[in-house]
Protein backbone atom coordinates (compact mmCIF):
# COMPACT_ATOMS: atom_id res chain seq x y z
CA UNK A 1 -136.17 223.66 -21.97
CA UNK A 2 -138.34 222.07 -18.95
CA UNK A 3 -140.67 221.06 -22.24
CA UNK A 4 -138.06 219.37 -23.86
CA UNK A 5 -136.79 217.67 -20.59
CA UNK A 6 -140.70 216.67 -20.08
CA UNK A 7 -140.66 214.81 -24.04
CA UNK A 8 -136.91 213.48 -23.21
CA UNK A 9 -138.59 211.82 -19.82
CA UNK A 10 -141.59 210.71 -21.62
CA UNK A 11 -139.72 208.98 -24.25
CA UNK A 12 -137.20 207.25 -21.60
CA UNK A 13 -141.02 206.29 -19.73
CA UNK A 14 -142.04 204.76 -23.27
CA UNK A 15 -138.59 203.13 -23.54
CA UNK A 16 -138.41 201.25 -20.47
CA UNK A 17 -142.22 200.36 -20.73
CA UNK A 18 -141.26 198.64 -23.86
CA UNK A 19 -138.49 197.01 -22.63
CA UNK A 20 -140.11 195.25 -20.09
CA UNK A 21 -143.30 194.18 -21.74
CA UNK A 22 -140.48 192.07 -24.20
CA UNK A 23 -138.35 191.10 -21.54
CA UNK A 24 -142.09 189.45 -19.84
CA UNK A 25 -142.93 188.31 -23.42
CA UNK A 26 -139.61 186.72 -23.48
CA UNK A 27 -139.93 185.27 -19.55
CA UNK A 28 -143.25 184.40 -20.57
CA UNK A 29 -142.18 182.08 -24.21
CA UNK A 30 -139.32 180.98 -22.41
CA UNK A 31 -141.83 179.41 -19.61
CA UNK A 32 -143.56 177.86 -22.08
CA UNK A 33 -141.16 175.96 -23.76
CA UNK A 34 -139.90 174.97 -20.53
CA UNK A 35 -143.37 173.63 -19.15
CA UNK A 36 -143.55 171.57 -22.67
CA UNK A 37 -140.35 170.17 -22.67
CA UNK A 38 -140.41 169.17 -19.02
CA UNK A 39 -143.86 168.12 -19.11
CA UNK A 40 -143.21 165.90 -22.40
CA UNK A 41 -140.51 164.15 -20.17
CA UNK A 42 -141.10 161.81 -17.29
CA UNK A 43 -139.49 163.48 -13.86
CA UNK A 44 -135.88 161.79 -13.89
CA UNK A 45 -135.57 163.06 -17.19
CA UNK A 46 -135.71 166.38 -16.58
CA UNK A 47 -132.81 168.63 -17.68
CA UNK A 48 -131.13 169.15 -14.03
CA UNK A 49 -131.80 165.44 -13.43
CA UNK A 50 -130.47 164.24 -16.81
CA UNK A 51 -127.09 166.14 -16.33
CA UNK A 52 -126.79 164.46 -12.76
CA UNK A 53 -127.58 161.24 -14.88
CA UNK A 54 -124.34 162.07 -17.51
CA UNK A 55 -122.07 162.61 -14.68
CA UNK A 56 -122.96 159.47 -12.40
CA UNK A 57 -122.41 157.73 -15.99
CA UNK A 58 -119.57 159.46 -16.86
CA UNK A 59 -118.29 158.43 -13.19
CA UNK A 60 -119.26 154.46 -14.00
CA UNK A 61 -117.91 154.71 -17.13
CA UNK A 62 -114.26 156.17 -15.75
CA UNK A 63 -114.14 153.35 -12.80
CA UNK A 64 -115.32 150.50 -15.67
CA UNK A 65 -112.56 151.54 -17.80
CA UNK A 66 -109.86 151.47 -15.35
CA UNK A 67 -111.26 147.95 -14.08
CA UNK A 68 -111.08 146.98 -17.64
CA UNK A 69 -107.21 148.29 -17.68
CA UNK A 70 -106.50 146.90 -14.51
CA UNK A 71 -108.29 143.10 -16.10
CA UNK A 72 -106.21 143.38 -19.48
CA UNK A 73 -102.75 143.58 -17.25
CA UNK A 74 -104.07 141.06 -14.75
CA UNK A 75 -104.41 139.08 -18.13
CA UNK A 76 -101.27 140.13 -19.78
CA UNK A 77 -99.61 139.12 -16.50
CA UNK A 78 -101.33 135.34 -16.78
CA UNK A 79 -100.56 135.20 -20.30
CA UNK A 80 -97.57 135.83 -20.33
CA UNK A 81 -97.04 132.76 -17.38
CA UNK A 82 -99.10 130.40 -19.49
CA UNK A 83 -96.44 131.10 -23.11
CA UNK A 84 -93.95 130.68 -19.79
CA UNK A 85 -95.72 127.05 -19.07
CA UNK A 86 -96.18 126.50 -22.41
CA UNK A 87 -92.29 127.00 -23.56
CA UNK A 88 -91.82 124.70 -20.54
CA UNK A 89 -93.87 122.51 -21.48
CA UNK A 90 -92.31 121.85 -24.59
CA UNK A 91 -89.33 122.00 -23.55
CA UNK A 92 -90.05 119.34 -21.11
CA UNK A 93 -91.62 117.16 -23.69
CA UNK A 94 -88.92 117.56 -26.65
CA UNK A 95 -86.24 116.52 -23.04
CA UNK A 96 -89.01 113.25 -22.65
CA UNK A 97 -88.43 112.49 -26.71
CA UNK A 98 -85.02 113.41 -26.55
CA UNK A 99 -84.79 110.96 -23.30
CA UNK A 100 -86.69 108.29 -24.96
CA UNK A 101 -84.58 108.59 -27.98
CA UNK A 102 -81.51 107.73 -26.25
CA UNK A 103 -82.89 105.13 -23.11
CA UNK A 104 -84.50 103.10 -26.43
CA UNK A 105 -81.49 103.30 -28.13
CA UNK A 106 -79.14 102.26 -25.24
CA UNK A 107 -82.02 99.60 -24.63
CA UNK A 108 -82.05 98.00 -27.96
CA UNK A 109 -78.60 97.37 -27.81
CA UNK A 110 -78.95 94.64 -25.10
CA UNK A 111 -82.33 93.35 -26.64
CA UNK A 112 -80.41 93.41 -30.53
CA UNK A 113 -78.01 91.37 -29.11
CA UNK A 114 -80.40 88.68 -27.12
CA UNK A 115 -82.52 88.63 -30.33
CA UNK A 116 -79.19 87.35 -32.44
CA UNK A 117 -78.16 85.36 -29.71
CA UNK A 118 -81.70 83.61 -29.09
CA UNK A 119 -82.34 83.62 -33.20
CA UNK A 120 -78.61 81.68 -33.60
CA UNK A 121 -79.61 79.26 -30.57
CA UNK A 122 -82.89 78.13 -32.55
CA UNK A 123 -80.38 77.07 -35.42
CA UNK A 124 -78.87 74.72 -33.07
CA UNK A 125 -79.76 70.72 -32.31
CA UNK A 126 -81.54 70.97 -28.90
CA UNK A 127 -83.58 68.54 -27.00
CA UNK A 128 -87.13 69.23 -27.32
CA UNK A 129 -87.84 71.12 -24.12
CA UNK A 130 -84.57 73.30 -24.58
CA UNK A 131 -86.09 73.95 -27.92
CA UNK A 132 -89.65 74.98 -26.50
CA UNK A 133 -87.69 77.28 -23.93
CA UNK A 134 -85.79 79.11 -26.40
CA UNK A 135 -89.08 79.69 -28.55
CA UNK A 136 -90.46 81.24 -25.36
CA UNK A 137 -87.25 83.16 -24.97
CA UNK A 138 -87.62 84.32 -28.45
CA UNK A 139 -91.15 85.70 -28.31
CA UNK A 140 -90.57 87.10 -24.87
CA UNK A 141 -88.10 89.00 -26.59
CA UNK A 142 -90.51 90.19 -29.55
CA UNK A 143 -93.20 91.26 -26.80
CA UNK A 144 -90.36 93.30 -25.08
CA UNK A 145 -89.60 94.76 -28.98
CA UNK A 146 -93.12 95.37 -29.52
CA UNK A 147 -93.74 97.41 -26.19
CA UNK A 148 -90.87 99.35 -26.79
CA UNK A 149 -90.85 100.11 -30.21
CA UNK A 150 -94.77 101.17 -29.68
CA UNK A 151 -94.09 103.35 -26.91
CA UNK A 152 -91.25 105.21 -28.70
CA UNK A 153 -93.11 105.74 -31.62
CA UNK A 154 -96.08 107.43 -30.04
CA UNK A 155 -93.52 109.36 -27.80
CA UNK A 156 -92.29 110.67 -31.77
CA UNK A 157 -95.30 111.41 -32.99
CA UNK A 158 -96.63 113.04 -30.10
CA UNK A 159 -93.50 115.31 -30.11
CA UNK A 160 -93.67 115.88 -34.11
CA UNK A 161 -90.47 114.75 -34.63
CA UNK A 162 -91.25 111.69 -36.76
CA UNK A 163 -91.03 112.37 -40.21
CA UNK A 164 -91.82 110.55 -43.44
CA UNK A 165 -88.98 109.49 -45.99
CA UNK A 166 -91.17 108.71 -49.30
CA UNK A 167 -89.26 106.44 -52.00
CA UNK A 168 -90.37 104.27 -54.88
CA UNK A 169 -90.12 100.42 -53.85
CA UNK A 170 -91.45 97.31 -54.83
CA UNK A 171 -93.80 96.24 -52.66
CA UNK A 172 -92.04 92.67 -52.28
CA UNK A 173 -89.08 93.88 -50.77
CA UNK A 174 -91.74 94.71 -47.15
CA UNK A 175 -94.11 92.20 -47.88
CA UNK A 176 -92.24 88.69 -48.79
CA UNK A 177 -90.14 89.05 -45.19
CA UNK A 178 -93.82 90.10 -43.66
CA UNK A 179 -95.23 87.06 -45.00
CA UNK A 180 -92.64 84.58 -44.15
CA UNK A 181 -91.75 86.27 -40.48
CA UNK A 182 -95.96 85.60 -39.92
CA UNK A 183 -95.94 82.55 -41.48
CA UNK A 184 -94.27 81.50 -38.45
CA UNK A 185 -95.68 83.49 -35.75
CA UNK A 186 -99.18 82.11 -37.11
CA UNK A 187 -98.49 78.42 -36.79
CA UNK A 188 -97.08 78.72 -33.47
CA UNK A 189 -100.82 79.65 -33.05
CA UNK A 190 -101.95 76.68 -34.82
CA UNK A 191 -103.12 79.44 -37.94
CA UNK A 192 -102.23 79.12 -41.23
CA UNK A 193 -101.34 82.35 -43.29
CA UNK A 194 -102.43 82.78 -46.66
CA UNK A 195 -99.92 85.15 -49.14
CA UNK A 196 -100.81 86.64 -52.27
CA UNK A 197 -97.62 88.10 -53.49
CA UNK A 198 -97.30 91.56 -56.13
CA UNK A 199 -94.11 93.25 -57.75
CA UNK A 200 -96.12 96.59 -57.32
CA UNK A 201 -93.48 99.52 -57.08
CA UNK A 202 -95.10 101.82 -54.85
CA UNK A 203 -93.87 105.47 -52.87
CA UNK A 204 -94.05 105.35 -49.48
CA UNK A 205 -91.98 105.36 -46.20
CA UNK A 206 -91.10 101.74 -46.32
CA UNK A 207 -90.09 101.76 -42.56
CA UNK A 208 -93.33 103.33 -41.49
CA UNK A 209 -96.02 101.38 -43.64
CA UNK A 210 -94.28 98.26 -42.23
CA UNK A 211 -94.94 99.44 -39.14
CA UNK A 212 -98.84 99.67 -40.67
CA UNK A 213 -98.73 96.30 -41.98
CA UNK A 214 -97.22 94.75 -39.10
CA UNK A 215 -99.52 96.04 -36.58
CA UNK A 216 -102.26 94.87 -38.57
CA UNK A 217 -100.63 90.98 -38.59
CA UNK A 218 -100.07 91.58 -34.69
CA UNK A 219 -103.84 91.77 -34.19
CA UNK A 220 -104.96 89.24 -36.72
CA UNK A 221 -102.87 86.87 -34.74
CA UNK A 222 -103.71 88.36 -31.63
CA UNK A 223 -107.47 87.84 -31.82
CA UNK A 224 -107.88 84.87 -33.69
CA UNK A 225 -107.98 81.84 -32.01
CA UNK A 226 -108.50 79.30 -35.01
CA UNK A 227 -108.40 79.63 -38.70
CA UNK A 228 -106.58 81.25 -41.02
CA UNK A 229 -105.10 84.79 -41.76
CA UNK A 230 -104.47 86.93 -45.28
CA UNK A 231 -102.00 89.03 -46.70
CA UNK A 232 -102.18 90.09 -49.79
CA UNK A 233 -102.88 93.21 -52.64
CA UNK A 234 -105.68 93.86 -54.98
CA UNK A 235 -104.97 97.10 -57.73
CA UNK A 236 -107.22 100.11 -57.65
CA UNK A 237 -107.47 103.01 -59.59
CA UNK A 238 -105.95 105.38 -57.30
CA UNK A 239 -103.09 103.17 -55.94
CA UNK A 240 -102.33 99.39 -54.43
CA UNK A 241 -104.53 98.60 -51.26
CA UNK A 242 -102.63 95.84 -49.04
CA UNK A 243 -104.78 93.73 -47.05
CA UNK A 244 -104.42 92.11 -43.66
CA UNK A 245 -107.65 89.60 -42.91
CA UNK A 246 -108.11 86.96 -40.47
CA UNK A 247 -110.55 84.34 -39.67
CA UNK A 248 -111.37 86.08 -35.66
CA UNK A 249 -114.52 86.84 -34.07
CA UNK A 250 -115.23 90.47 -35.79
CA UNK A 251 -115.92 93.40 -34.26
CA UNK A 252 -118.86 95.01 -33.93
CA UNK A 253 -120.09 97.73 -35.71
CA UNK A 254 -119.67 100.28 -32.67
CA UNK A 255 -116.12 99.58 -31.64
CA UNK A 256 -114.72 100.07 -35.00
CA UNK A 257 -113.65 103.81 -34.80
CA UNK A 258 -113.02 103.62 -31.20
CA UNK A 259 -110.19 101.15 -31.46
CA UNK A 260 -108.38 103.47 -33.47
CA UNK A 261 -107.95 105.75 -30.25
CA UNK A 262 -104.86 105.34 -27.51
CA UNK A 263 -105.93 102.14 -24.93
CA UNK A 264 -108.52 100.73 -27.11
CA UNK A 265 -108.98 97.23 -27.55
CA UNK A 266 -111.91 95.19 -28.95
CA UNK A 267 -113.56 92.68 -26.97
CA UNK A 268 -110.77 89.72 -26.44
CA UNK A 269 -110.10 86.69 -24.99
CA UNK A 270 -108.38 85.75 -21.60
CA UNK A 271 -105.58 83.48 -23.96
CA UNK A 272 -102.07 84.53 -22.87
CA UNK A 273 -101.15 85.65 -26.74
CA UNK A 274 -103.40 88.60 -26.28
CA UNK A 275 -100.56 90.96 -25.31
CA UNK A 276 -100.84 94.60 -25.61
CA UNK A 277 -101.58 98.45 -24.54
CA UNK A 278 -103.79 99.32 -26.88
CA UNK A 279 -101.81 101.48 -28.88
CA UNK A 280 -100.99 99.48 -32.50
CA UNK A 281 -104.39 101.09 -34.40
CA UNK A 282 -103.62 104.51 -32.83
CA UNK A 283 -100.09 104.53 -34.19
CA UNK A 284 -101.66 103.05 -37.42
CA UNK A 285 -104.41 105.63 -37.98
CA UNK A 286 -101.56 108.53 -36.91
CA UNK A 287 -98.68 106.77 -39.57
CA UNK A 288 -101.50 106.61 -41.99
CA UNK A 289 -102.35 110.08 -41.84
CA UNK A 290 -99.16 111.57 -41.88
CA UNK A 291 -98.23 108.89 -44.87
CA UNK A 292 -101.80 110.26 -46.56
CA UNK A 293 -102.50 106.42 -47.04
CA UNK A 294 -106.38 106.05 -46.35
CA UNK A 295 -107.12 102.38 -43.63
CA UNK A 296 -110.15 100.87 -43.70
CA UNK A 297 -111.93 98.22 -42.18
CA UNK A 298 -114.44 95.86 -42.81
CA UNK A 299 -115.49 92.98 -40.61
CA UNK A 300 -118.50 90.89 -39.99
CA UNK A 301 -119.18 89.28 -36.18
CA UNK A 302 -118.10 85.84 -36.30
CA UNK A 303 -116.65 85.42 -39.94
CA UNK A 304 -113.45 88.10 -38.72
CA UNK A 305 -112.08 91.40 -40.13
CA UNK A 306 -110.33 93.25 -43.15
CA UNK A 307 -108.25 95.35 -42.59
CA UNK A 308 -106.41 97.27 -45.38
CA UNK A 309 -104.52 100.28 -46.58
CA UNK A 310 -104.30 102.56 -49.96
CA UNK A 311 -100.92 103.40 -51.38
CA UNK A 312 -100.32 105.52 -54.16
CA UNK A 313 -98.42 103.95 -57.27
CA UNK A 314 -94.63 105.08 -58.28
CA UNK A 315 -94.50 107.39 -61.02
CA UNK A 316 -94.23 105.78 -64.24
CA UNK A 317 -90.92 106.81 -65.30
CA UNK A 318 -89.80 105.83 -61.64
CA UNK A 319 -88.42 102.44 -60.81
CA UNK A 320 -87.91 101.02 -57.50
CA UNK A 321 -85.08 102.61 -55.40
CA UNK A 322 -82.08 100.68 -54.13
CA UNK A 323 -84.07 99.29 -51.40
CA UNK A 324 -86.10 97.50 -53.72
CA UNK A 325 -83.96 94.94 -54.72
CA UNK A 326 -84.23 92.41 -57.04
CA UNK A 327 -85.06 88.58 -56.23
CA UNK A 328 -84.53 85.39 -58.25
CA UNK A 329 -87.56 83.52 -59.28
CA UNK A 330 -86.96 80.65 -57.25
CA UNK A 331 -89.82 78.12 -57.10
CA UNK A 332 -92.21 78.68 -53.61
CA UNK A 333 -91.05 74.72 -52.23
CA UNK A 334 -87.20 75.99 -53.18
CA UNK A 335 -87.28 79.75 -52.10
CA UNK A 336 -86.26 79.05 -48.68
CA UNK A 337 -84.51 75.71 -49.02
CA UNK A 338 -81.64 77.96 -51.73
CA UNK A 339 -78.95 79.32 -49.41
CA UNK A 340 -76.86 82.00 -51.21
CA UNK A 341 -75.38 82.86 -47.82
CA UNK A 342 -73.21 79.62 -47.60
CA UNK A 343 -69.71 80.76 -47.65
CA UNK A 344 -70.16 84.22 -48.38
CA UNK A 345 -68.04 86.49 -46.42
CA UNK A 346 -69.49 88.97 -44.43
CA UNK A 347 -67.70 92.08 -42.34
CA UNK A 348 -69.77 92.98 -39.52
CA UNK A 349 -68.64 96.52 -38.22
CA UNK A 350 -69.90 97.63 -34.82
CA UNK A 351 -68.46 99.12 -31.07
CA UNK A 352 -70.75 96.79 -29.17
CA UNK A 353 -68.57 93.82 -28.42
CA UNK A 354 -72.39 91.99 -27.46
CA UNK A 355 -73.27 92.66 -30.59
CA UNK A 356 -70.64 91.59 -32.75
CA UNK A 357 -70.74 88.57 -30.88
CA UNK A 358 -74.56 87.83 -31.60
CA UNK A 359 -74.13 88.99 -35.10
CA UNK A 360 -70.94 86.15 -35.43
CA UNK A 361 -72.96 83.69 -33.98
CA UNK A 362 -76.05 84.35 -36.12
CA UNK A 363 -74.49 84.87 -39.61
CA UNK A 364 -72.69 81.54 -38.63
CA UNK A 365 -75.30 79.92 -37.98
CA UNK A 366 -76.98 80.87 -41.60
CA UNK A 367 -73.46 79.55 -42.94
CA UNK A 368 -71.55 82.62 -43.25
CA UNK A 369 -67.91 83.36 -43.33
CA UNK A 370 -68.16 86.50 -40.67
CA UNK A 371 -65.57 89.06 -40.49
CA UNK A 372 -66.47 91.35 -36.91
CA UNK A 373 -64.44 93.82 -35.37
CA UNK A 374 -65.13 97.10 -33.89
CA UNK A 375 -62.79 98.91 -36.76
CA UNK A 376 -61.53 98.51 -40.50
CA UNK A 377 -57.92 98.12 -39.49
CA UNK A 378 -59.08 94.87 -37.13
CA UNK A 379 -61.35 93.57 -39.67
CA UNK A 380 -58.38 93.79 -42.67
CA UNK A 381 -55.95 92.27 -40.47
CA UNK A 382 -58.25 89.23 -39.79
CA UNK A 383 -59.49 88.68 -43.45
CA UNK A 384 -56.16 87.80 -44.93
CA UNK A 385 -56.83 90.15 -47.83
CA UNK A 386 -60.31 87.93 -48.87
CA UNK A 387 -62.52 90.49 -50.22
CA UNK A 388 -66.14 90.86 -48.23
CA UNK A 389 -69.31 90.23 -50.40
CA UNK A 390 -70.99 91.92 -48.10
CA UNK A 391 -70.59 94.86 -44.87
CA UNK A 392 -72.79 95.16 -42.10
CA UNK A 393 -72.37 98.29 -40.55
CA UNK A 394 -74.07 100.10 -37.47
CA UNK A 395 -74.52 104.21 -38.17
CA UNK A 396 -73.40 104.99 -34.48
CA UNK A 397 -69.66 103.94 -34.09
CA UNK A 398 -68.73 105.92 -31.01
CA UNK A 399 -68.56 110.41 -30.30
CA UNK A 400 -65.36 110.92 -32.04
CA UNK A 401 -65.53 108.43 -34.88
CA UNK A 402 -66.91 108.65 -38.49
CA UNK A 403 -70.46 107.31 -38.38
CA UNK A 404 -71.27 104.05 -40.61
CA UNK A 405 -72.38 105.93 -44.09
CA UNK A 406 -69.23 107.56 -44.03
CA UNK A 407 -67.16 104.86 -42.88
CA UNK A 408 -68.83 102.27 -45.45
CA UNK A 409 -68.68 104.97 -48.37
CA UNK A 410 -64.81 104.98 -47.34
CA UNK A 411 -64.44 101.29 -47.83
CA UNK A 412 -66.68 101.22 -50.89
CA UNK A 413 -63.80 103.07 -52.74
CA UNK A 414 -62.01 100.51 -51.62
CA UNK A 415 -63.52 97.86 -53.02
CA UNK A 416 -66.20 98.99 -55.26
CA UNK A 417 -69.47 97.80 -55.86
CA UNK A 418 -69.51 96.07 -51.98
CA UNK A 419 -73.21 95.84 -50.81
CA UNK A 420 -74.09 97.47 -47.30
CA UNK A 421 -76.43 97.58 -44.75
CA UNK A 422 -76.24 100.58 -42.49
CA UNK A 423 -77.93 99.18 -38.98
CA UNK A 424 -79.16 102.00 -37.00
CA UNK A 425 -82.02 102.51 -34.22
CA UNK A 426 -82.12 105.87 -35.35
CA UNK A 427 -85.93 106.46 -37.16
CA UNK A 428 -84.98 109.92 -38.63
CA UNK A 429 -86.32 109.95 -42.04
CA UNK A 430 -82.72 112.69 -42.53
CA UNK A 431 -80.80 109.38 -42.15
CA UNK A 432 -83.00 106.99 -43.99
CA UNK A 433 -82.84 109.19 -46.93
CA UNK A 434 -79.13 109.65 -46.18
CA UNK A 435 -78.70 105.74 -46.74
CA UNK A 436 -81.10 105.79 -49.54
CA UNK A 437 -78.87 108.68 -51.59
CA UNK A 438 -75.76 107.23 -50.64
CA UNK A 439 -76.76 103.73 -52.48
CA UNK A 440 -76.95 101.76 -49.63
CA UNK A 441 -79.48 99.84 -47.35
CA UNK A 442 -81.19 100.67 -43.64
CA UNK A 443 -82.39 98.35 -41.56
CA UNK A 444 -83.45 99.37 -38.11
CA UNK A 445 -82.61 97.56 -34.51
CA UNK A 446 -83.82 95.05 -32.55
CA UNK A 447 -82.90 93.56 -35.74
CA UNK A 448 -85.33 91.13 -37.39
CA UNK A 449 -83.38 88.15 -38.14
CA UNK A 450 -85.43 86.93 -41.14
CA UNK A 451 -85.57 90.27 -42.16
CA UNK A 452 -82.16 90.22 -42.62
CA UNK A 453 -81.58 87.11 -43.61
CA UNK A 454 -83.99 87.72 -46.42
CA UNK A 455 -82.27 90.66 -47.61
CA UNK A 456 -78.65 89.24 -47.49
CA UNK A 457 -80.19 86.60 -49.70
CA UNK A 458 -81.44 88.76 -52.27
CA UNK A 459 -78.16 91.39 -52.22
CA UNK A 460 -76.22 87.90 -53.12
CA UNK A 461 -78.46 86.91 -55.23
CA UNK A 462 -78.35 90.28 -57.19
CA UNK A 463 -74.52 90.33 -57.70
CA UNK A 464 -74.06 86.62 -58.45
């Protein structure tokens, strides 16, 4: 027993003896492959010193992340005030258009009705000086037209809301009342104006590429002090390009792309014509864009400029709307000296008692038979049943009254086949086309009294 107690110990000795050489073995690898990795690493990479590392970034990370929460509500928060300003913002600008809509509109009554007034008085006899003051009267009048007309349109097309109403015309119907309306305006200048006339039928916005045109006849006048100007067409492949050149001083080769921007202005003289803000070729290059009608310009110091613009032919099968209308063939000495307006009668439809007078003493003075009143019932009473060649109507006739399209399609049942002219200061292109669709004509206030004179001329002429 005390032998086999003696083997039982002896194996327990050989146990333990075993146990802990392995367990140093083990100590002893375990050393090793610390000393190696630790002495592979530089001292702040150490294993203690790289978990102290993780935490202090675990820490930065955790305080960047809120910042970075905190930041993207402090942004949300400024966002969210800027779409605030913004919707203000355009709210306060479509209030300006809206405003500028309705001050031009309730200003061009006043300056419609001087413009007839001051157009009839240049009809009359008048001693010589009389005569010189009512010429100034007159183109104090178009320089009031001009700065009003340019400021509302950049006000529209700033604020998006002018639009482009695209019809097939004949290129006559803008660019014979042009000519003639320049032909004037130029030899008050001492210029003469050369015209080159076309029956093109093109598709535009008639309204807006006169407004092209025009500005370009503005500044040829403007800026030329002697000379001559052009207007006229030459036929390309891709479409009709109308020209505007003048006889001026040029302008040099670095001012022409900067004249197309707002305030802009070539070099110019100190002569009292040159009237302007700055604003006709930045309305032109915006029109033209929106039109897709490419401007260019071409001018040489000293010998003057070209301007001219690209519009695209009608379709084929496409003839010339109603606002195209037709013209007799008169001879150039006779055009003007014909008068179809003599005795024609003429109803004159509007809620402006200024303007019904102007409009009476203009179409008189062209050697009408005028018919004004504010409403049909007034105008039948007075007519003593004669039948009206043509009606003159303005689109606005009050809040609680039928507007002119509906008013003149009314009285066109009435007596069919009676030409119109809606009169509006309303640009829309909704109630240009309206007009358009509805068969009859648009013109736009301050009236243009050749304009219109031109145009009751050739709707006579067409139904004779």
């Amino acid at each position: 027993m005390a032998l086999f107690q003696l083997a039982a110990d002896s194996d327990t000795a050989a146990d333990d003896a075993t146990l802990r050489e392995e367990n140093r073995r083990l100590r002893k690898v375990c050393q090793a492959l610390m000393e190696r990795v630790e002495s592979g690493s530089s001292p702040s990479n150490a294993p203690y010193a790289a978990f102290e590392r993780s935490v202090l970034l675990a820490e930065q990370v955790r305080e960047r992340t809120d910042a970075l929460h905190r930041t993207l509500d402090e942004l949300s928060q400024v966002n969210a005030r800027l779409l605030a300003a913004n919707a203000e913002a355009e709210a306060a600008n479509l209030s300006k258009t809206k405003f500028l809509a309705a001050v031009s509109h309730d200003l061009l009554q006043p300056l419609n009705a001087a413009r007839l007034f001051a157009s009839a008085l240049e009809t009359h006899a008048l001693p010589e000086a009389s005569q010189a003051l009512v010429g100034h009267i007159g183109r104090s009048l178009k320089d009031v037209e001009g700065l009003l007309g340019t400021l509302v349109d950049i006000s529209r097309l700033d604020a998006g809301v002018l639009h482009a109403d695209k019809a097939p015309f004949a290129v006559s119907t803008l660019l014979d009342a042009l000519a003639e309306e320049y032909r004037q305006v130029a030899a008050v200048r001492g210029l003469t104006l050369h015209y080159v006339p076309s029956s093109v039928v093109v598709d535009s916005d008639l309204a807006l590429l006169a407004r092209v045109v025009r500005n370009f006849l503005s500044n040829a006048v403007r800026y030329t002090e002697q000379g001559h100007l052009l207007l006229g067409c030459r036929r390309r492949a891709n479409g009709l390009e109308i020209m505007v050149g003048d006889t001026g001083p040029g302008i040099p080769e670095p001012q022409r792309q900067a004249i197309f921007l707002e305030f802009r202005r070539a070099n110019q003289s100190q002569s009292s014509h040159s009237r302007g803000l700055g604003l006709g070729l930045a309305i032109v290059d915006r029109i033209s864009t929106m039109l897709e009608h490419p401007v260019t310009l071409a001018s040489q110091l000293g010998y003057g400029s070209l301007f001219s613009v690209l519009i695209p032919y009608a379709a084929p099968s496409t003839g010339a709307s109603s606002v195209a209308y037709a013209q007799k063939s008169w001879p150039e000495s006779e055009r003007w000296q014909h008068n179809p307006l003599q005795g024609c009668v003429i109803w004159v439809i509007d809620d402006d008692p200024a303007i019904i007078e102007g409009m009476q003493a203009l179409l008189g003075s062209w050697g009408c038979r005028v018919r004004a009143a504010a409403t049909v019932s007034a105008l039948e009473a007075a007519s003593d049943g004669e039948r009206p060649a043509v009606l003159l109507v303005d689109y606005h006739l009050g809040d609680h009254r039928e507007n002119g399209i509906d008013l003149a399609a009314r009285l066109r049942r009435r007596y069919p086949g009676l030409a119109t002219v809606v009169i509006t200061a309303n640009h829309e292109a909704a109630l240009k086309r309206a007009t358009r669709e509805a068969g009859m004509h648009c013109l736009l206030k301050p009236l243009k009294p050749l304009r219109l004179k031109m145009l009751l001329g050739a709707l006579l002429e067409s139904h004779a």
